[in-house]
Protein backbone atom coordinates (compact mmCIF):
# COMPACT_ATOMS: atom_id res chain seq x y z
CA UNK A 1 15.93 3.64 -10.81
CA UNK A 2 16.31 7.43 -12.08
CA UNK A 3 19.75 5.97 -13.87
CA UNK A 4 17.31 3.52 -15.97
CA UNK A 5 14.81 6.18 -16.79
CA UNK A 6 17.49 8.91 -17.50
CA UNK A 7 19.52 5.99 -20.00
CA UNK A 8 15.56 5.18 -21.56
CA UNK A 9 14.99 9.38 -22.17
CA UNK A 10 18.87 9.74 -23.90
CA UNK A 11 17.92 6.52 -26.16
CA UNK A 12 14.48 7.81 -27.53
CA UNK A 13 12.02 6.38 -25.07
CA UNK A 14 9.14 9.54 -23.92
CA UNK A 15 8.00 9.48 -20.42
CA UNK A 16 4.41 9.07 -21.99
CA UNK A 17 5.81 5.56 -22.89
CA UNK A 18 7.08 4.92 -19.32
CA UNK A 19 4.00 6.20 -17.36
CA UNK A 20 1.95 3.58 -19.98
CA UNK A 21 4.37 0.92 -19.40
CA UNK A 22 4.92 0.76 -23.40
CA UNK A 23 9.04 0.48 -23.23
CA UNK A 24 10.32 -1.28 -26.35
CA UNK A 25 10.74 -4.75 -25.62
CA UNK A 26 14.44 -4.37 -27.08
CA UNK A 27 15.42 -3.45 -23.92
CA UNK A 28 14.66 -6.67 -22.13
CA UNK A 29 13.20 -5.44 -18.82
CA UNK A 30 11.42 -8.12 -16.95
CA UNK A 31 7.56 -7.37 -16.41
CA UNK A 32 8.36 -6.14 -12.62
CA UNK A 33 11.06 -3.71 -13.66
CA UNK A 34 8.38 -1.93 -16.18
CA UNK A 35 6.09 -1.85 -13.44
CA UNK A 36 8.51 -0.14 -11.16
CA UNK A 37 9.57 2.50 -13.69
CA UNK A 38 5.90 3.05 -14.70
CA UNK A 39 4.94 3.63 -10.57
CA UNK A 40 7.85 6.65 -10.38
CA UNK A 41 6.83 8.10 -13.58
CA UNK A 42 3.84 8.14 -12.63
CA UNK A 43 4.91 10.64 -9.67
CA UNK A 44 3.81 8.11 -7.21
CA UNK A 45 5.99 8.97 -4.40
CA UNK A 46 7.44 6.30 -2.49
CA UNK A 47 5.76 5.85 0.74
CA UNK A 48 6.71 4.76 4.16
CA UNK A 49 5.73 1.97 6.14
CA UNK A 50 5.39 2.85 9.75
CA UNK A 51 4.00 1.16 13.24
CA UNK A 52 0.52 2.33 14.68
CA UNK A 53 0.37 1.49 18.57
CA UNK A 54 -2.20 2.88 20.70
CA UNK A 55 -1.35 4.04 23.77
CA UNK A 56 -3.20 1.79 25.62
CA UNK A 57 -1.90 -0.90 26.68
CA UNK A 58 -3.82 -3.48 26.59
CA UNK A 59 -4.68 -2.66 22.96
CA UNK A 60 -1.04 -2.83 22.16
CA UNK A 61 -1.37 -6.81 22.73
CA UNK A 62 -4.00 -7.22 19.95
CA UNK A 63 -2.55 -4.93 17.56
CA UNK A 64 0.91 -7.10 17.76
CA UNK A 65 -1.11 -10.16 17.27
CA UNK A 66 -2.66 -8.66 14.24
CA UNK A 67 0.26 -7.97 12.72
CA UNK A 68 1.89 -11.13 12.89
CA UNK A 69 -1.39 -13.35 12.04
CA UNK A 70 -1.74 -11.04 9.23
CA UNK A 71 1.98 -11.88 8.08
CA UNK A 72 2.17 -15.30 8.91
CA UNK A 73 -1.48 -16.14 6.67
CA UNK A 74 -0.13 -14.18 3.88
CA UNK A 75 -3.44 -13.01 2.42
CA UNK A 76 -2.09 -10.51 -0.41
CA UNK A 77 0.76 -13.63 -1.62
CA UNK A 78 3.70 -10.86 -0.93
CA UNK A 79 4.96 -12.13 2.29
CA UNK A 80 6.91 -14.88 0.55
CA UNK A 81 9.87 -15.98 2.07
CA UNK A 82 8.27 -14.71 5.82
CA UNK A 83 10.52 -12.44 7.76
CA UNK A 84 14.19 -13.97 8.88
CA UNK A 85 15.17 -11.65 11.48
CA UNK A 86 13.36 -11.91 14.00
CA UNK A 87 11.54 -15.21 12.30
CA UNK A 88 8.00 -16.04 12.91
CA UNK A 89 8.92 -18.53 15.28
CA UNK A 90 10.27 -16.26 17.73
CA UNK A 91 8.28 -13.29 17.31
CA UNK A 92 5.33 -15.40 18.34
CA UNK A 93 6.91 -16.03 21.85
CA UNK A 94 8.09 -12.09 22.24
CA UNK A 95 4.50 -11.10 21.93
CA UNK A 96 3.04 -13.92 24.21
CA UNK A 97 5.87 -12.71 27.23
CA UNK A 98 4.35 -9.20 26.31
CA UNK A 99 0.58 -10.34 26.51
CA UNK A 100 1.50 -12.42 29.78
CA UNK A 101 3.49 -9.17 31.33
CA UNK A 102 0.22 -7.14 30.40
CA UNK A 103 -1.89 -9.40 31.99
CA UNK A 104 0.62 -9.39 35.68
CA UNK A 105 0.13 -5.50 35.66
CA UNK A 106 -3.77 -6.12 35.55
CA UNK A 107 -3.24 -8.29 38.36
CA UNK A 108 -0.89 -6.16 40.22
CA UNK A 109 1.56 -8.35 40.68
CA UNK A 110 5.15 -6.84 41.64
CA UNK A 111 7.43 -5.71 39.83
CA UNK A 112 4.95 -6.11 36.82
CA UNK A 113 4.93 -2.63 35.42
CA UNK A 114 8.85 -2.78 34.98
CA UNK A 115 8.48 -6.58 33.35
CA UNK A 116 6.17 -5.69 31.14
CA UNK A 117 8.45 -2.45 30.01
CA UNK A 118 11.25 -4.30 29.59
CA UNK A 119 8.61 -6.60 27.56
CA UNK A 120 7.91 -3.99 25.12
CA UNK A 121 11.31 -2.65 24.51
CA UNK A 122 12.27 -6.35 23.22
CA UNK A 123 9.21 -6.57 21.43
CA UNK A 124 9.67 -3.33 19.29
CA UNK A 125 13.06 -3.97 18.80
CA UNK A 126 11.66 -7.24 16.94
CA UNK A 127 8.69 -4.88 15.18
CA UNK A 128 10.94 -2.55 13.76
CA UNK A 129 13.45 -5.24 12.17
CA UNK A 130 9.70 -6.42 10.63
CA UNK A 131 8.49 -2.84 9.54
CA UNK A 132 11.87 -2.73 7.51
CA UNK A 133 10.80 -6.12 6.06
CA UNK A 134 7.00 -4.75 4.76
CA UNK A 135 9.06 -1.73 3.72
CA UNK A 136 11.38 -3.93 1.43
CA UNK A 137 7.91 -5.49 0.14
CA UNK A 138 6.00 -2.45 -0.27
CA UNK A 139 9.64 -0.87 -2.27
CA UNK A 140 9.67 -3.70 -4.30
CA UNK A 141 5.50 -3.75 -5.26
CA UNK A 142 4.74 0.33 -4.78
CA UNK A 143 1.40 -0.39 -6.74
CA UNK A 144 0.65 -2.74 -4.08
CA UNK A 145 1.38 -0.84 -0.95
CA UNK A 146 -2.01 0.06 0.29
CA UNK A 147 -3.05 -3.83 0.20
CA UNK A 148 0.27 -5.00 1.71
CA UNK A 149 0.36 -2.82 4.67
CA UNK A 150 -3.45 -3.27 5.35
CA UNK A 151 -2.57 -7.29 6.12
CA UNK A 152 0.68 -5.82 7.84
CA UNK A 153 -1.31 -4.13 10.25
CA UNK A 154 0.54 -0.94 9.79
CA UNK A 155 0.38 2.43 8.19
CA UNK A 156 1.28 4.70 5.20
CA UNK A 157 2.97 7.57 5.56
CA UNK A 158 3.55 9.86 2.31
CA UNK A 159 6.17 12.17 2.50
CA UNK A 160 5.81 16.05 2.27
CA UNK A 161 5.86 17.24 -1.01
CA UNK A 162 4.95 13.61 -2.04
CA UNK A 163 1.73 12.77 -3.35
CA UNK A 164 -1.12 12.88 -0.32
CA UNK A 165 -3.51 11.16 -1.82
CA UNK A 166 -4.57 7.84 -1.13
CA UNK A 167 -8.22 6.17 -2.99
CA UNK A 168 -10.26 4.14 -1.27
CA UNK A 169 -11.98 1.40 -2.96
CA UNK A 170 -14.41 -1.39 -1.88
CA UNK A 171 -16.37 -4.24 -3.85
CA UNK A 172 -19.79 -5.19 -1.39
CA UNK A 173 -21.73 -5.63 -4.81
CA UNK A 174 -20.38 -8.49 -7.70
CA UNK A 175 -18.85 -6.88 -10.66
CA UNK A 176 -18.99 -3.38 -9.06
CA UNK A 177 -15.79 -1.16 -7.40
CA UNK A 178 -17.00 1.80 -4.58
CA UNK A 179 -14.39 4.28 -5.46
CA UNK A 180 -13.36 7.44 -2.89
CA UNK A 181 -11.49 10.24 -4.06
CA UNK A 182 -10.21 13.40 -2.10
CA UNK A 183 -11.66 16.58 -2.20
CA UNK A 184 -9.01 19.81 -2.14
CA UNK A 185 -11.07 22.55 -3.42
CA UNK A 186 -14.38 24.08 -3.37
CA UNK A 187 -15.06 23.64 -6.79
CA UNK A 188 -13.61 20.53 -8.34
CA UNK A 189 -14.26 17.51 -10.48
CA UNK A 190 -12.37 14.32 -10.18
CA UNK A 191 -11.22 11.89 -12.91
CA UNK A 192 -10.84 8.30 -12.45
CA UNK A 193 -9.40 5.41 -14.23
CA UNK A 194 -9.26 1.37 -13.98
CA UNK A 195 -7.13 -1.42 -15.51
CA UNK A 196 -6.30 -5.11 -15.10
CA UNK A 197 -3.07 -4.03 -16.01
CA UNK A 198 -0.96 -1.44 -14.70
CA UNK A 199 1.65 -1.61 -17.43
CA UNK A 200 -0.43 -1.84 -20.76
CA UNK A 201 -1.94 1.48 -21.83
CA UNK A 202 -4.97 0.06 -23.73
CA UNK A 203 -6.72 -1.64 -20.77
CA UNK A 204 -6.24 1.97 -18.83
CA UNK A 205 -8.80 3.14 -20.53
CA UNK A 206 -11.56 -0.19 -21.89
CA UNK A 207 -14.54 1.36 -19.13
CA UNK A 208 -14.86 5.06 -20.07
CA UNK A 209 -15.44 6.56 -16.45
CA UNK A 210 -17.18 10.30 -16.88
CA UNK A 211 -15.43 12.39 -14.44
CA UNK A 212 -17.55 13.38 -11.61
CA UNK A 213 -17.97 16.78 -9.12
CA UNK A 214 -18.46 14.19 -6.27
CA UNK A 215 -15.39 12.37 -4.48
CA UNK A 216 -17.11 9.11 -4.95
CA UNK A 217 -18.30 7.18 -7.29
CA UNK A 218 -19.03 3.29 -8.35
CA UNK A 219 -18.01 1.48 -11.09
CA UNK A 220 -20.32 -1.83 -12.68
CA UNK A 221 -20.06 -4.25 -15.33
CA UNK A 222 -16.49 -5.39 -13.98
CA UNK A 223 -15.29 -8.59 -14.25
CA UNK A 224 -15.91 -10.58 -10.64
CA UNK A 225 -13.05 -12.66 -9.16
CA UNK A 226 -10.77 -10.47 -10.54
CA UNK A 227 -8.26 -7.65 -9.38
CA UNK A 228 -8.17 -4.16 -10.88
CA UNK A 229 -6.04 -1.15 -10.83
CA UNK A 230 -7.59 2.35 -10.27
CA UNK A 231 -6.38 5.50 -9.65
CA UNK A 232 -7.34 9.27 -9.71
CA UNK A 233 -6.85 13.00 -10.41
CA UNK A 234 -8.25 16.34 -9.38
CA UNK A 235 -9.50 18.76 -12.16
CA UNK A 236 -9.11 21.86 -10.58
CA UNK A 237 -9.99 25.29 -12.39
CA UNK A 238 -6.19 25.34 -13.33
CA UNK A 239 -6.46 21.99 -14.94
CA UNK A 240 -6.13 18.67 -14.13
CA UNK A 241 -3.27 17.86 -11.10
CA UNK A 242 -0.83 14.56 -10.73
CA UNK A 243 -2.93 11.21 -10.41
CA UNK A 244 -3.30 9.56 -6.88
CA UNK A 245 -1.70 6.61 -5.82
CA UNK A 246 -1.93 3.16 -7.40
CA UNK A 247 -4.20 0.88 -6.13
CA UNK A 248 -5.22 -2.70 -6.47
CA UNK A 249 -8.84 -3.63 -5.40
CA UNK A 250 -10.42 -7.31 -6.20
CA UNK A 251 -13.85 -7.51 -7.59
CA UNK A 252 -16.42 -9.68 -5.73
């Protein structure tokens, strides 16, 4: 990807067009490639998509089954075609001989502590060819990530140096976004912004949204049954820093 924004800086194209999404159409990039050059420009580091057991046991078995009914119904549309290796039709069965060992150990059956060890070393051998398979999704839609790993069932993590922050937004009210920033300093303002679309620069900025000293804030007057983009940045006294991470939130 840094070859295809290096070859758009030597032919005239300014990273203010690539962070807007506003690349001459002479270049024939499909819609998805724009949106992937936009994300890097951006300075949206590229996240990683990791597993989150607990320690317990016995929560282990409802956290696998989370993650694969939150696969398998598909709820952001990204999941499409499922995972091949393992497939859903035999990770199913790997986390039922888990559930079943878990349930022995309860019991205290013989042996069961072993079985059920055994268990989980074939299970995570399965999760981890899966977390590569959200990680391919989440490369391939970074302005997505947040969404797609929530129905995953796993986690972010941001690399250091990378960009740490993260907004949080929620729609409980129609036509309205909840949005939570970060706060870094003492003394600190935070600017937001919101689009239907990530890649053209106009609808960035159709809602005006006044920058505010608190981390939160709530947007009205949206559209309802429809997604939106937001993002942020801190406004420190030395000026305003890198925006946050992408987002997509939909609108009650």
């Amino acid at each position: 990807m840094k070859k295809e924004i290096n070859y758009l800086l030597v032919r005239g194209v300014t990273l203010r067009q690539m962070r807007r999404g506003t690349i001459p159409k002479r270049f024939g990039y499909s819609r998805k490639m724009v949106q992937a050059i936009t994300m890097i420009v951006m300075n949206v580091k590229q996240t990683t998509v990791a597993l989150d057991f607990s320690k317990v046991w016995l929560e282990r078995v409802s956290q696998n089954y989370l993650m694969f009914n939150g696969i398998k119904n598909n709820e952001c549309g990204l999941f499409t075609p499922p995972p091949a290796d393992p497939t859903l039709i035999l990770w199913e069965p790997a986390i039922k001989d888990f559930a079943i060992a878990e349930e022995n150990v309860i019991a205290n059956l013989p042996d069961a502590v072993k079985i059920r060890e055994d268990k989980w070393r074939a299970l995570m051998k399965m999760n981890r060819k899966i977390r590569t398979y959200v990680q391919g999704i989440v490369d391939e839609f970074p302005e997505q990530a947040a969404i797609i790993v929530a129905d995953a069932h796993m986690k972010l993590v941001v690399p250091k140096g990378g960009n740490k922050r993260v907004p949080a937004a929620t729609s409980s009210i129609p036509g309205s976004i909840e949005l939570q920033g970060a706060v870094k300093y003492a003394r600190q303002a935070i600017e937001w912004e919101i689009s239907t679309d990530i890649t053209d620069p106009k609808l960035w900025n159709v809602l005006r949204i006044p920058p505010t000293l608190a981390s939160q804030t709530t947007i009205t007057g949206l559209v309802s049954e429809k997604w939106y983009y937001t993002h942020f940045r801190i406004i420190s006294k030395d000026g305003p820093e890198e925006w946050s991470v992408v987002i997509k939130v939909w609108v009650k």
